[in-house]
C-alpha atoms as a PDB file:
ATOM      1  CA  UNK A   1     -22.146 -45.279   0.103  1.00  0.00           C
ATOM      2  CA  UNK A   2     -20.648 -43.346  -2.726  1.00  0.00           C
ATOM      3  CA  UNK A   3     -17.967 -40.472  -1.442  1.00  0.00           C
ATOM      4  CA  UNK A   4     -18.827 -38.496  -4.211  1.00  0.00           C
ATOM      5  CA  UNK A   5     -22.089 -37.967  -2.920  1.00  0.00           C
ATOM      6  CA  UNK A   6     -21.049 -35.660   0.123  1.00  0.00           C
ATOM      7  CA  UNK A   7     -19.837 -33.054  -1.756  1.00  0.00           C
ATOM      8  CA  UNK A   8     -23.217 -32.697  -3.591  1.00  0.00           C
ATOM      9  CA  UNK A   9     -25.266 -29.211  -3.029  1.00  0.00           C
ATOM     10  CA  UNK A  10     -27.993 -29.641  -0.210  1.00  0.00           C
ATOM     11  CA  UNK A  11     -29.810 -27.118  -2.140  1.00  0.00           C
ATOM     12  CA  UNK A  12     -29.472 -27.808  -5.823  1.00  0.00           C
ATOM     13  CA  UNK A  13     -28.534 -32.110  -5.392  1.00  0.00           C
ATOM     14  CA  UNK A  14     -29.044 -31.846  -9.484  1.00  0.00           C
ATOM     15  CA  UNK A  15     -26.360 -29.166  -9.962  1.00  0.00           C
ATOM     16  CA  UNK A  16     -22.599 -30.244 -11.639  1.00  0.00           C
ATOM     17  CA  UNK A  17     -20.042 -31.190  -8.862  1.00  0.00           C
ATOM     18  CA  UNK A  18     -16.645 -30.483  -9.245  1.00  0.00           C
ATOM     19  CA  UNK A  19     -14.676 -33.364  -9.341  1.00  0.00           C
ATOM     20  CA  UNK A  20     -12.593 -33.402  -6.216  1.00  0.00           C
ATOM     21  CA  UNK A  21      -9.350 -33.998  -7.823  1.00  0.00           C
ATOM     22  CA  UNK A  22      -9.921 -31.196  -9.807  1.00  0.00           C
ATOM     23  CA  UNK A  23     -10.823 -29.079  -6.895  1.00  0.00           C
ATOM     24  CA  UNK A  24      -7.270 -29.732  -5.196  1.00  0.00           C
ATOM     25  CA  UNK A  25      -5.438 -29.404  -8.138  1.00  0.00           C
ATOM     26  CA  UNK A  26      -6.446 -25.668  -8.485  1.00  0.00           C
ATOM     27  CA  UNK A  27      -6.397 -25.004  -4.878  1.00  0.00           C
ATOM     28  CA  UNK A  28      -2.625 -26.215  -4.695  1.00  0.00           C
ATOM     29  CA  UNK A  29      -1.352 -24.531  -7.639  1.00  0.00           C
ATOM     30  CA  UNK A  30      -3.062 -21.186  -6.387  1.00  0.00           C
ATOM     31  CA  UNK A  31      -1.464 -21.589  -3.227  1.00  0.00           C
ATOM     32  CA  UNK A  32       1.547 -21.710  -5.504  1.00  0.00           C
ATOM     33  CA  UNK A  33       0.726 -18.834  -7.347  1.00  0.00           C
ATOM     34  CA  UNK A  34       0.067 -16.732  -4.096  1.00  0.00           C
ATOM     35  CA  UNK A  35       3.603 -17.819  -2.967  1.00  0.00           C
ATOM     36  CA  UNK A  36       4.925 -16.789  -6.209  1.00  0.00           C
ATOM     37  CA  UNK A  37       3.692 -13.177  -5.453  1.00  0.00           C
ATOM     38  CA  UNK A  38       4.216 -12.879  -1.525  1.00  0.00           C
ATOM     39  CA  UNK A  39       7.965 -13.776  -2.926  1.00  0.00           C
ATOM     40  CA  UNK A  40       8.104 -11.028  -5.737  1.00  0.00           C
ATOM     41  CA  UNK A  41       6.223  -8.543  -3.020  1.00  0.00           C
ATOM     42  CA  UNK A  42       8.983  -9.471  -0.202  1.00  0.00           C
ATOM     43  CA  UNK A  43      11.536  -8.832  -2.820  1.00  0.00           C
ATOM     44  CA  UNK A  44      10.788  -4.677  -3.064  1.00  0.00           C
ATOM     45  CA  UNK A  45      11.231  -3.689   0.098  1.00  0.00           C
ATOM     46  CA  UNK A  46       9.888  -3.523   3.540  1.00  0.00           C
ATOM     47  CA  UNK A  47       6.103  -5.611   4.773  1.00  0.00           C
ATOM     48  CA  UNK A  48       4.775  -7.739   7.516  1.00  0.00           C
ATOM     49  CA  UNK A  49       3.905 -10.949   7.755  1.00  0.00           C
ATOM     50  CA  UNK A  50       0.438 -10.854   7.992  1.00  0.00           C
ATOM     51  CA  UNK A  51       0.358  -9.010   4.320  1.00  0.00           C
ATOM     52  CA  UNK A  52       2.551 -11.521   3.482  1.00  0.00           C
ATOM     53  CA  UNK A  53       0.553 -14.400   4.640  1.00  0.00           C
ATOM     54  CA  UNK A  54      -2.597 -12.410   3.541  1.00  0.00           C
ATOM     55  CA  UNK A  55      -0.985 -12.119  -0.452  1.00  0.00           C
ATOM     56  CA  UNK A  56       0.111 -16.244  -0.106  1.00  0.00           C
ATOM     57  CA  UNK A  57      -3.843 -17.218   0.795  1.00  0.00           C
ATOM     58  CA  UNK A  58      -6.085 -14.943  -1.310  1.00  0.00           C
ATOM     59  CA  UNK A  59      -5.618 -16.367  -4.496  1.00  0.00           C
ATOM     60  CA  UNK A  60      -6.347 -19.811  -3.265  1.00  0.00           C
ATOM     61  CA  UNK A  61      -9.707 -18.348  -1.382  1.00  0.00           C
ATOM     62  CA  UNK A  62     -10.806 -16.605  -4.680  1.00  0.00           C
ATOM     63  CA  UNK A  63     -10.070 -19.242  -6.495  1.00  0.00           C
ATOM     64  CA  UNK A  64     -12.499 -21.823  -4.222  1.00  0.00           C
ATOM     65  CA  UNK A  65     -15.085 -18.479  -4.421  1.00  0.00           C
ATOM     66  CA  UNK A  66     -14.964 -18.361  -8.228  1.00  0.00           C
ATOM     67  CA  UNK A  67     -15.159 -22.093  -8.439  1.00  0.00           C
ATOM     68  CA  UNK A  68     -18.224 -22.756  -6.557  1.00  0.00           C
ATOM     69  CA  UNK A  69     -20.309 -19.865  -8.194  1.00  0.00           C
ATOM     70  CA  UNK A  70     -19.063 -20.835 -11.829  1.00  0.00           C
ATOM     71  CA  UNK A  71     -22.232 -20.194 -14.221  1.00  0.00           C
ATOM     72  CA  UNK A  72     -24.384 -18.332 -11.640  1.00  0.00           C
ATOM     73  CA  UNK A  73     -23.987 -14.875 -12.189  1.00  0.00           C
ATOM     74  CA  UNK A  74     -25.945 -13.204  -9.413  1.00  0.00           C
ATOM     75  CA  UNK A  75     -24.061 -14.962  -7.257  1.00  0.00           C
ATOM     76  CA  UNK A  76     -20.491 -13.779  -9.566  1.00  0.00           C
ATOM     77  CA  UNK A  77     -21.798 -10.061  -8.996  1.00  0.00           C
ATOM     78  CA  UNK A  78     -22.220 -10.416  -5.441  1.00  0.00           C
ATOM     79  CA  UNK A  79     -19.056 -11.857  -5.010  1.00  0.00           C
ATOM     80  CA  UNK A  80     -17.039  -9.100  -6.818  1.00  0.00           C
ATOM     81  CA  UNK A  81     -18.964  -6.399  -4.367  1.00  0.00           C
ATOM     82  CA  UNK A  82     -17.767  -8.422  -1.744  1.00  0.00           C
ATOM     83  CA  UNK A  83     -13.936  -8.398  -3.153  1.00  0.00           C
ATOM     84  CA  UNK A  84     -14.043  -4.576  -3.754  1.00  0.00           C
ATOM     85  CA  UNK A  85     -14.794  -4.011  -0.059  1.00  0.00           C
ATOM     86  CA  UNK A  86     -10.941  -5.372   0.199  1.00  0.00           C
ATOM     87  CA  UNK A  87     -10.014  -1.345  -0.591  1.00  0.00           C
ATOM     88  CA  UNK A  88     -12.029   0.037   2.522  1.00  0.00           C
ATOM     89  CA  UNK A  89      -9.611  -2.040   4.750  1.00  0.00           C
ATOM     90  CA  UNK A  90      -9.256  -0.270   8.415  1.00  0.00           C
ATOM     91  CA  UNK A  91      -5.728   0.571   7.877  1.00  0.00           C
ATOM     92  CA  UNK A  92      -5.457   2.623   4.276  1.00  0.00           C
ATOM     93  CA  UNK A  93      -3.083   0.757   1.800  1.00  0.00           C
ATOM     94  CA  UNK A  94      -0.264   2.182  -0.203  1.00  0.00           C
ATOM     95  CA  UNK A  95      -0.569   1.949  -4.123  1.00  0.00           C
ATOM     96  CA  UNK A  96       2.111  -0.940  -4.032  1.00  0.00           C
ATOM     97  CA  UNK A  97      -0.049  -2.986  -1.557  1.00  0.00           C
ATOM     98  CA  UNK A  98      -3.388  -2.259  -3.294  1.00  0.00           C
ATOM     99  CA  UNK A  99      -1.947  -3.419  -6.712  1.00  0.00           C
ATOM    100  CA  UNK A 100      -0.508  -6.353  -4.984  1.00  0.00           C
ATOM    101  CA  UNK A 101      -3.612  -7.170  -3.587  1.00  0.00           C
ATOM    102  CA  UNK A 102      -5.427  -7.455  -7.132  1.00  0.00           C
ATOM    103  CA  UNK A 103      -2.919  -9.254  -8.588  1.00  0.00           C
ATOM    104  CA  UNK A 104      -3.357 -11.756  -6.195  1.00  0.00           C
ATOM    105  CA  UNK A 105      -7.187 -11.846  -6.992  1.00  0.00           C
ATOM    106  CA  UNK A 106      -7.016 -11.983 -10.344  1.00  0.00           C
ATOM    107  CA  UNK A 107      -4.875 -14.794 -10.239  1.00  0.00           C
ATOM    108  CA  UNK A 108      -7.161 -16.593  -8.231  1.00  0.00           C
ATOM    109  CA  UNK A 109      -9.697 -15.862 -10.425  1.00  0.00           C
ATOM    110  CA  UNK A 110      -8.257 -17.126 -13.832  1.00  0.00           C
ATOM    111  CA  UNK A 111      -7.633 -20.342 -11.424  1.00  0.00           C
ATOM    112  CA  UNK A 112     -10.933 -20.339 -10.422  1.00  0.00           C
ATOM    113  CA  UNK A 113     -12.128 -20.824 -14.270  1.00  0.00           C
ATOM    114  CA  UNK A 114      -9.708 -23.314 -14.577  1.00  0.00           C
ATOM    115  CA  UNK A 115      -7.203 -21.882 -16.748  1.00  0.00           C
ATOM    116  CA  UNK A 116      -4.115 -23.147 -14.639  1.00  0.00           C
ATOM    117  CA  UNK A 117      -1.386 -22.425 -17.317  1.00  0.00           C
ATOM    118  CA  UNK A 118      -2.765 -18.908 -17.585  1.00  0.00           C
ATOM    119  CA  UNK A 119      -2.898 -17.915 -13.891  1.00  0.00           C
ATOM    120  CA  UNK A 120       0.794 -19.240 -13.597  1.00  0.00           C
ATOM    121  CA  UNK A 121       1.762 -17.524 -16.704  1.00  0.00           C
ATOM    122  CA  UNK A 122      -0.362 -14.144 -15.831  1.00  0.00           C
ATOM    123  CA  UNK A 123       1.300 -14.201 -12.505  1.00  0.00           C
ATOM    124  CA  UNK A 124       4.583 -15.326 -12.887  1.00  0.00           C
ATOM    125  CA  UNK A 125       5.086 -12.221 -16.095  1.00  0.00           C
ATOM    126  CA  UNK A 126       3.252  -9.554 -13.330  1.00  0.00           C
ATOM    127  CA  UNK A 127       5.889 -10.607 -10.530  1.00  0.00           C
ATOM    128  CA  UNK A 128       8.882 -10.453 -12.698  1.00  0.00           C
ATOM    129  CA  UNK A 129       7.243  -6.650 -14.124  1.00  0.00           C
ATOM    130  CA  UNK A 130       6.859  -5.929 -10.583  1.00  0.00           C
ATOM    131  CA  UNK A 131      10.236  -6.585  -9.294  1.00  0.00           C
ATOM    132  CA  UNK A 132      11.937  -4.494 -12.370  1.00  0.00           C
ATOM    133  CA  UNK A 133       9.557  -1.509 -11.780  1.00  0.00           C
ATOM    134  CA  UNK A 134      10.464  -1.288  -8.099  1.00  0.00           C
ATOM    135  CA  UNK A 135      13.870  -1.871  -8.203  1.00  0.00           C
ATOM    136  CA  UNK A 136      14.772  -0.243 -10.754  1.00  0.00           C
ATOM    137  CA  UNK A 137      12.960   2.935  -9.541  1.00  0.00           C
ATOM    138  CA  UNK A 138      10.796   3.746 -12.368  1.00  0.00           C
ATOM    139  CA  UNK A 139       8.260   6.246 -11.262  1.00  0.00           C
ATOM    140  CA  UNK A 140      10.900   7.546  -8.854  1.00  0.00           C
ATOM    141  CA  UNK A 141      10.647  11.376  -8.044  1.00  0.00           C
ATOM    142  CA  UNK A 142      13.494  13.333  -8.979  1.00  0.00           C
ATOM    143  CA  UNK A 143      15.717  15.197  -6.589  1.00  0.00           C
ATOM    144  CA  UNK A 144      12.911  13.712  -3.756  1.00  0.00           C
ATOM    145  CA  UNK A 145      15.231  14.510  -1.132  1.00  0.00           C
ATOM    146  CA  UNK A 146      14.364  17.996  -1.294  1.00  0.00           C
ATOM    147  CA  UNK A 147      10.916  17.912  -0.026  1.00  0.00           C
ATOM    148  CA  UNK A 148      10.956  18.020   3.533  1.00  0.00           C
ATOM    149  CA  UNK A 149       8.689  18.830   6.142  1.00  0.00           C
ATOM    150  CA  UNK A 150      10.012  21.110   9.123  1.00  0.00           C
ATOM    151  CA  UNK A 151       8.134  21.168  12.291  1.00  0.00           C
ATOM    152  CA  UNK A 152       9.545  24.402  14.447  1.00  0.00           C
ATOM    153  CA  UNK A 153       8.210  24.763  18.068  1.00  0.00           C
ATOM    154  CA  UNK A 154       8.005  28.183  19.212  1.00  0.00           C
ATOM    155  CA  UNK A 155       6.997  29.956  22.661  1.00  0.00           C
ATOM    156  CA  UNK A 156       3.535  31.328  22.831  1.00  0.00           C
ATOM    157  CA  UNK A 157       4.396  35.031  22.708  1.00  0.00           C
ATOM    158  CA  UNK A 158       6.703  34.901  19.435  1.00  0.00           C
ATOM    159  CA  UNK A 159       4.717  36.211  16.465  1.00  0.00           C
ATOM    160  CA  UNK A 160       5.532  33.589  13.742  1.00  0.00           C
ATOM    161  CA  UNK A 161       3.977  35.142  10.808  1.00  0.00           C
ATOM    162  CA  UNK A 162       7.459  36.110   9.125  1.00  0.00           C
ATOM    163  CA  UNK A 163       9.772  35.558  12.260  1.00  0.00           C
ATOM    164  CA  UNK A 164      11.633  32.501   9.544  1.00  0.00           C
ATOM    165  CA  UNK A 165      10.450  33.623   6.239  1.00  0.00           C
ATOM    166  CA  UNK A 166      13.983  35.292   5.715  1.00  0.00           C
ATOM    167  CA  UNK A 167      15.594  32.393   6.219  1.00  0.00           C
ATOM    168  CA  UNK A 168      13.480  29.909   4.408  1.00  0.00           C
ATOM    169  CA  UNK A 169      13.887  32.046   1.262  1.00  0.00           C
ATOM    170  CA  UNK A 170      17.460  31.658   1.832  1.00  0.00           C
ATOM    171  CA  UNK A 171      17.515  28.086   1.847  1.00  0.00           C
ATOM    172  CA  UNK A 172      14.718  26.464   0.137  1.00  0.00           C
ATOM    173  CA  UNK A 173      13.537  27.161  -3.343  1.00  0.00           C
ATOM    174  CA  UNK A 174       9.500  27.055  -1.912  1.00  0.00           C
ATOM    175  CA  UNK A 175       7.907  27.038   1.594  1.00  0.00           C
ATOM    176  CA  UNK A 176       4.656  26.580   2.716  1.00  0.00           C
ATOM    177  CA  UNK A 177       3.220  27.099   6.357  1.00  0.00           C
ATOM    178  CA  UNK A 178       0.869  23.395   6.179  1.00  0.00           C
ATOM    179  CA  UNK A 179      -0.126  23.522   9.924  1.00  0.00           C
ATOM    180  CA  UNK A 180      -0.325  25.386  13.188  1.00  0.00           C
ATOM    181  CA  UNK A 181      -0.623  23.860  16.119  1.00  0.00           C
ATOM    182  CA  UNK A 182      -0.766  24.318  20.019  1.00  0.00           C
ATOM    183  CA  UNK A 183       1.293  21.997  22.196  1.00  0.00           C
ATOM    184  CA  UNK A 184       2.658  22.001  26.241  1.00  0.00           C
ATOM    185  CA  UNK A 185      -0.997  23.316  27.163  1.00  0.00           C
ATOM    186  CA  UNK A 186      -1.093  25.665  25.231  1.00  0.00           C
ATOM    187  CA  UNK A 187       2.219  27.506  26.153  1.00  0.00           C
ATOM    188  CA  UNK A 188       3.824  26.746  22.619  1.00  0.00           C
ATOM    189  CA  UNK A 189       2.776  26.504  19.140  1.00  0.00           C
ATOM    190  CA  UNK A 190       4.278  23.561  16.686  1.00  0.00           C
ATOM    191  CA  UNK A 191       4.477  25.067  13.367  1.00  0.00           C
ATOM    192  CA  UNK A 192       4.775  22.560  10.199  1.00  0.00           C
ATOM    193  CA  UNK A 193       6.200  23.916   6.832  1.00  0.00           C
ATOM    194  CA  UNK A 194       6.548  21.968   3.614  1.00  0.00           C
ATOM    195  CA  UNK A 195       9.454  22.647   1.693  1.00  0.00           C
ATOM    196  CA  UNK A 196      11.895  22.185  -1.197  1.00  0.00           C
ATOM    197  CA  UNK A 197      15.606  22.899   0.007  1.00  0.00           C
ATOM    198  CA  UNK A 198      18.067  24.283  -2.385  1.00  0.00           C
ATOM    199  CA  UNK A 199      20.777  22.446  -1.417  1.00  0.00           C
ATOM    200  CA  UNK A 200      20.046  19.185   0.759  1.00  0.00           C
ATOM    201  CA  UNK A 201      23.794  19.035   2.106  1.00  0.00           C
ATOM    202  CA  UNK A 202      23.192  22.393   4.125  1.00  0.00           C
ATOM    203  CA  UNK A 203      19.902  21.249   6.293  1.00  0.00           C
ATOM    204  CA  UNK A 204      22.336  21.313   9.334  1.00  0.00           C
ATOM    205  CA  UNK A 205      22.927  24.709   8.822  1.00  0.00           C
ATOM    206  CA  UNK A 206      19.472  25.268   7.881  1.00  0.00           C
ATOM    207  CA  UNK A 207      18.737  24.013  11.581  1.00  0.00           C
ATOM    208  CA  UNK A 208      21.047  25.980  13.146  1.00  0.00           C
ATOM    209  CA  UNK A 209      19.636  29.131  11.575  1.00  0.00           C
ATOM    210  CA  UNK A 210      16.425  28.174  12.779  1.00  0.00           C
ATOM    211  CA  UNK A 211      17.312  27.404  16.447  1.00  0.00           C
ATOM    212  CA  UNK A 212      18.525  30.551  16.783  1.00  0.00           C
ATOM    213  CA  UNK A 213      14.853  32.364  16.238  1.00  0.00           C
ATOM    214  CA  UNK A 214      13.256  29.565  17.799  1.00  0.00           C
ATOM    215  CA  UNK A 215      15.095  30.200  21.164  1.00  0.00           C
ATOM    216  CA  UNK A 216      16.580  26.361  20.593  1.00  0.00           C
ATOM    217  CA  UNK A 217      13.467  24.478  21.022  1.00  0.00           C
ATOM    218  CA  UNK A 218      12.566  21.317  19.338  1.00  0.00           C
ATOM    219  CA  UNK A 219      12.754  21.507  15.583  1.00  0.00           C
ATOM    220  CA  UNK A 220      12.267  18.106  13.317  1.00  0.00           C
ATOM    221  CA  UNK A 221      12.889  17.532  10.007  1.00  0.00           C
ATOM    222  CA  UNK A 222      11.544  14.423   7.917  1.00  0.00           C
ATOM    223  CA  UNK A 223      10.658  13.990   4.663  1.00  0.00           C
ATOM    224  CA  UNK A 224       6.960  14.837   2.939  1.00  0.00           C
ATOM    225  CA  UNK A 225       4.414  12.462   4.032  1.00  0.00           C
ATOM    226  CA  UNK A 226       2.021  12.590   1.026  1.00  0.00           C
ATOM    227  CA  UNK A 227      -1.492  11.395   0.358  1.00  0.00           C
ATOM    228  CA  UNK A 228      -0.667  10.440  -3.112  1.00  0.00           C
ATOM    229  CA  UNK A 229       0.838   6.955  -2.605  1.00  0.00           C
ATOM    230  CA  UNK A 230      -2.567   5.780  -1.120  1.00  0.00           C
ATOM    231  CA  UNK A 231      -5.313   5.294  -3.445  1.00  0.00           C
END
Protein backbone atom coordinates (compact mmCIF):
# COMPACT_ATOMS: atom_id res chain seq x y z
CA UNK A 1 0.00 0.00 0.00
CA UNK A 2 1.48 3.26 -1.09
CA UNK A 3 1.71 6.01 1.99
CA UNK A 4 1.30 8.59 -0.35
CA UNK A 5 -2.03 7.58 -1.01
CA UNK A 6 -3.57 8.65 2.48
CA UNK A 7 -3.03 12.02 2.13
CA UNK A 8 -5.05 12.09 -1.16
CA UNK A 9 -8.49 14.29 -1.17
CA UNK A 10 -11.62 11.99 -0.48
CA UNK A 11 -13.37 14.43 -2.56
CA UNK A 12 -11.23 15.42 -5.49
CA UNK A 13 -8.70 11.79 -5.45
CA UNK A 14 -7.49 13.53 -9.00
CA UNK A 15 -6.42 16.82 -7.38
CA UNK A 16 -2.28 17.66 -6.86
CA UNK A 17 -1.03 16.46 -3.38
CA UNK A 18 1.46 18.21 -1.67
CA UNK A 19 4.36 16.32 -1.21
CA UNK A 20 4.68 15.63 2.47
CA UNK A 21 8.16 16.71 2.85
CA UNK A 22 7.27 19.77 1.46
CA UNK A 23 4.36 20.17 3.73
CA UNK A 24 6.71 19.94 6.95
CA UNK A 25 9.24 21.95 5.65
CA UNK A 26 6.88 25.04 5.53
CA UNK A 27 5.08 24.17 8.60
CA UNK A 28 8.51 24.14 10.61
CA UNK A 29 9.98 27.16 9.25
CA UNK A 30 6.57 29.06 9.96
CA UNK A 31 6.66 27.89 13.33
CA UNK A 32 10.03 29.58 13.13
CA UNK A 33 8.85 32.59 11.74
CA UNK A 34 5.99 32.90 14.41
CA UNK A 35 8.77 32.53 17.08
CA UNK A 36 10.71 35.12 15.38
CA UNK A 37 7.77 37.58 16.01
CA UNK A 38 6.37 36.40 19.54
CA UNK A 39 10.30 37.28 20.31
CA UNK A 40 10.34 40.84 18.64
CA UNK A 41 6.58 41.35 20.27
CA UNK A 42 7.96 40.21 23.91
CA UNK A 43 10.77 42.56 23.32
CA UNK A 44 8.38 46.05 23.51
CA UNK A 45 6.93 45.75 26.51
CA UNK A 46 4.35 44.11 28.58
CA UNK A 47 1.83 40.70 27.08
CA UNK A 48 0.61 37.36 28.16
CA UNK A 49 1.30 34.23 27.25
CA UNK A 50 -1.55 33.21 25.54
CA UNK A 51 -0.90 36.27 22.88
CA UNK A 52 2.32 35.07 22.93
CA UNK A 53 1.59 31.52 22.21
CA UNK A 54 -1.31 32.78 19.95
CA UNK A 55 1.51 35.12 17.67
CA UNK A 56 4.11 31.72 17.76
CA UNK A 57 1.09 29.36 16.11
CA UNK A 58 -0.81 31.54 13.60
CA UNK A 59 1.56 31.73 11.01
CA UNK A 60 2.05 28.03 10.94
CA UNK A 61 -2.04 27.56 10.88
CA UNK A 62 -2.30 30.09 7.94
CA UNK A 63 0.26 28.75 6.37
CA UNK A 64 -1.42 24.89 6.37
CA UNK A 65 -4.89 27.12 5.42
CA UNK A 66 -3.23 28.80 2.42
CA UNK A 67 -1.58 25.59 1.43
CA UNK A 68 -4.46 23.36 1.12
CA UNK A 69 -6.72 25.93 -0.80
CA UNK A 70 -3.76 26.92 -3.24
CA UNK A 71 -5.52 27.53 -6.81
CA UNK A 72 -9.15 27.47 -5.55
CA UNK A 73 -10.19 30.80 -5.11
CA UNK A 74 -13.67 30.56 -3.63
CA UNK A 75 -12.30 28.71 -1.17
CA UNK A 76 -9.08 31.71 -0.84
CA UNK A 77 -12.05 34.32 -0.38
CA UNK A 78 -13.73 32.45 2.19
CA UNK A 79 -10.78 31.94 4.02
CA UNK A 80 -9.70 35.65 4.20
CA UNK A 81 -13.49 36.44 5.64
CA UNK A 82 -12.74 33.97 8.04
CA UNK A 83 -9.16 35.68 9.02
CA UNK A 84 -10.75 39.20 9.22
CA UNK A 85 -13.16 37.98 11.90
CA UNK A 86 -9.64 37.81 13.98
CA UNK A 87 -10.43 41.89 14.63
CA UNK A 88 -13.96 41.24 16.30
CA UNK A 89 -12.06 39.24 19.05
CA UNK A 90 -14.15 39.40 22.55
CA UNK A 91 -11.56 41.37 24.23
CA UNK A 92 -10.76 44.68 21.86
CA UNK A 93 -7.00 44.76 20.81
CA UNK A 94 -4.61 47.62 21.03
CA UNK A 95 -3.07 48.92 17.64
CA UNK A 96 0.31 47.16 18.64
CA UNK A 97 -1.49 43.75 19.05
CA UNK A 98 -3.69 44.12 15.94
CA UNK A 99 -0.58 44.92 13.74
CA UNK A 100 1.15 42.09 15.38
CA UNK A 101 -1.49 39.92 14.63
CA UNK A 102 -1.27 40.58 10.70
CA UNK A 103 2.13 40.33 10.56
CA UNK A 104 1.93 37.07 11.77
CA UNK A 105 -0.68 36.20 8.99
CA UNK A 106 0.94 37.49 6.34
CA UNK A 107 3.85 35.63 7.07
CA UNK A 108 2.05 32.60 7.09
CA UNK A 109 0.66 33.38 4.04
CA UNK A 110 3.81 34.08 1.84
CA UNK A 111 4.76 30.50 3.52
CA UNK A 112 1.75 29.14 2.50
CA UNK A 113 2.68 29.93 -1.37
CA UNK A 114 5.84 28.60 -0.76
CA UNK A 115 8.06 31.45 -0.86
CA UNK A 116 10.15 30.39 2.32
CA UNK A 117 13.09 32.90 1.80
CA UNK A 118 10.51 35.65 1.50
CA UNK A 119 8.38 34.98 4.61
CA UNK A 120 11.75 34.78 6.64
CA UNK A 121 13.03 37.81 4.99
CA UNK A 122 9.45 39.77 5.17
CA UNK A 123 9.36 38.86 8.77
CA UNK A 124 12.60 38.99 10.07
CA UNK A 125 12.93 43.13 8.35
CA UNK A 126 9.10 43.79 10.08
CA UNK A 127 10.45 42.51 13.61
CA UNK A 128 13.64 44.39 13.54
CA UNK A 129 11.22 47.79 12.21
CA UNK A 130 9.08 46.86 15.01
CA UNK A 131 11.47 46.75 17.79
CA UNK A 132 13.14 50.31 16.65
CA UNK A 133 9.66 51.96 16.38
CA UNK A 134 8.71 50.93 19.91
CA UNK A 135 11.68 51.45 21.60
CA UNK A 136 12.72 54.16 20.35
CA UNK A 137 9.33 55.90 20.94
CA UNK A 138 8.47 57.12 17.61
CA UNK A 139 4.87 58.10 17.58
CA UNK A 140 5.31 59.02 21.24
CA UNK A 141 3.01 61.94 22.50
CA UNK A 142 4.73 64.84 23.69
CA UNK A 143 4.59 66.13 27.22
CA UNK A 144 1.88 62.88 27.67
CA UNK A 145 2.21 63.19 31.24
CA UNK A 146 0.00 66.02 31.30
CA UNK A 147 -3.19 64.44 30.40
CA UNK A 148 -4.72 63.10 33.32
CA UNK A 149 -7.96 62.09 34.34
CA UNK A 150 -9.25 63.24 37.93
CA UNK A 151 -12.08 61.46 39.46
CA UNK A 152 -13.38 63.80 42.61
CA UNK A 153 -16.13 62.26 44.87
CA UNK A 154 -18.34 64.70 46.35
CA UNK A 155 -21.41 64.55 48.92
CA UNK A 156 -24.81 64.67 47.41
CA UNK A 157 -25.79 68.18 48.50
CA UNK A 158 -22.54 70.06 47.10
CA UNK A 159 -23.43 71.82 43.85
CA UNK A 160 -20.44 70.89 41.59
CA UNK A 161 -21.12 72.97 38.65
CA UNK A 162 -18.13 75.50 39.40
CA UNK A 163 -17.40 74.42 43.12
CA UNK A 164 -13.39 73.42 41.36
CA UNK A 165 -13.43 75.38 38.24
CA UNK A 166 -11.22 78.07 40.10
CA UNK A 167 -8.84 75.82 40.84
CA UNK A 168 -8.58 73.79 37.72
CA UNK A 169 -7.91 77.03 35.81
CA UNK A 170 -5.19 77.50 38.18
CA UNK A 171 -3.51 74.41 37.53
CA UNK A 172 -4.22 72.89 34.29
CA UNK A 173 -3.99 74.56 30.95
CA UNK A 174 -7.69 72.72 29.85
CA UNK A 175 -10.42 70.82 31.80
CA UNK A 176 -13.22 69.02 30.82
CA UNK A 177 -16.12 67.58 33.08
CA UNK A 178 -16.18 63.76 30.92
CA UNK A 179 -18.60 62.06 33.42
CA UNK A 180 -21.00 62.30 36.31
CA UNK A 181 -21.78 59.70 38.23
CA UNK A 182 -23.75 58.48 41.40
CA UNK A 183 -22.00 56.18 43.85
CA UNK A 184 -22.66 54.94 47.88
CA UNK A 185 -26.50 54.65 46.86
CA UNK A 186 -26.84 57.44 45.70
CA UNK A 187 -25.49 59.62 48.63
CA UNK A 188 -22.39 60.86 46.51
CA UNK A 189 -21.62 61.76 43.07
CA UNK A 190 -18.05 60.64 41.35
CA UNK A 191 -17.18 63.34 39.06
CA UNK A 192 -14.45 62.54 36.17
CA UNK A 193 -12.54 65.49 34.50
CA UNK A 194 -10.01 65.21 31.71
CA UNK A 195 -7.23 67.42 31.89
CA UNK A 196 -3.89 68.90 30.82
CA UNK A 197 -1.83 70.11 33.99
CA UNK A 198 0.46 72.99 33.68
CA UNK A 199 3.01 71.79 35.61
CA UNK A 200 3.02 67.87 36.34
CA UNK A 201 5.44 68.28 39.48
CA UNK A 202 2.57 70.20 41.43
CA UNK A 203 -0.39 67.38 41.14
CA UNK A 204 0.19 66.91 44.96
CA UNK A 205 -0.70 70.23 45.53
CA UNK A 206 -3.25 70.09 42.96
CA UNK A 207 -4.82 67.29 45.31
CA UNK A 208 -4.58 69.04 48.24
CA UNK A 209 -6.46 71.99 46.79
CA UNK A 210 -9.04 69.74 45.80
CA UNK A 211 -9.55 67.85 49.11
CA UNK A 212 -10.19 70.79 50.67
CA UNK A 213 -13.66 71.52 48.54
CA UNK A 214 -14.28 68.00 48.38
CA UNK A 215 -14.57 67.72 52.25
CA UNK A 216 -11.40 65.05 51.87
CA UNK A 217 -13.15 62.34 50.13
CA UNK A 218 -11.68 60.02 47.65
CA UNK A 219 -10.03 61.76 44.75
CA UNK A 220 -7.89 59.59 41.99
CA UNK A 221 -5.73 60.62 39.54
CA UNK A 222 -4.47 58.38 36.51
CA UNK A 223 -3.58 59.06 33.30
CA UNK A 224 -6.12 59.42 30.02
CA UNK A 225 -7.48 56.18 29.03
CA UNK A 226 -8.13 56.81 25.30
CA UNK A 227 -10.04 55.03 22.58
CA UNK A 228 -7.48 55.84 20.04
CA UNK A 229 -4.92 53.06 20.61
CA UNK A 230 -7.67 50.45 19.70
CA UNK A 231 -8.60 50.17 16.21
Amino acid sequence: MNIAKIFNGIFDPTAAVIDITDFIICMAVSVIIGLIIAGAYMLTGKYTKSFVVTLALLPCVVCVVIMMVNGNVGAGVAVAGAFSLVRFRSVPGTAKEICTLFLAMTSGLIAGMGYLAYAVLFTVLLGIFFIIFNVSGFGAVKGGNRYKSIRITIPEDLDYTDIFAEILAEYTLSYELSMVKTTNMGSMFRLTYDVVLRDPAKEKQLIDELRCRNGNLEIQISNQITVNENL
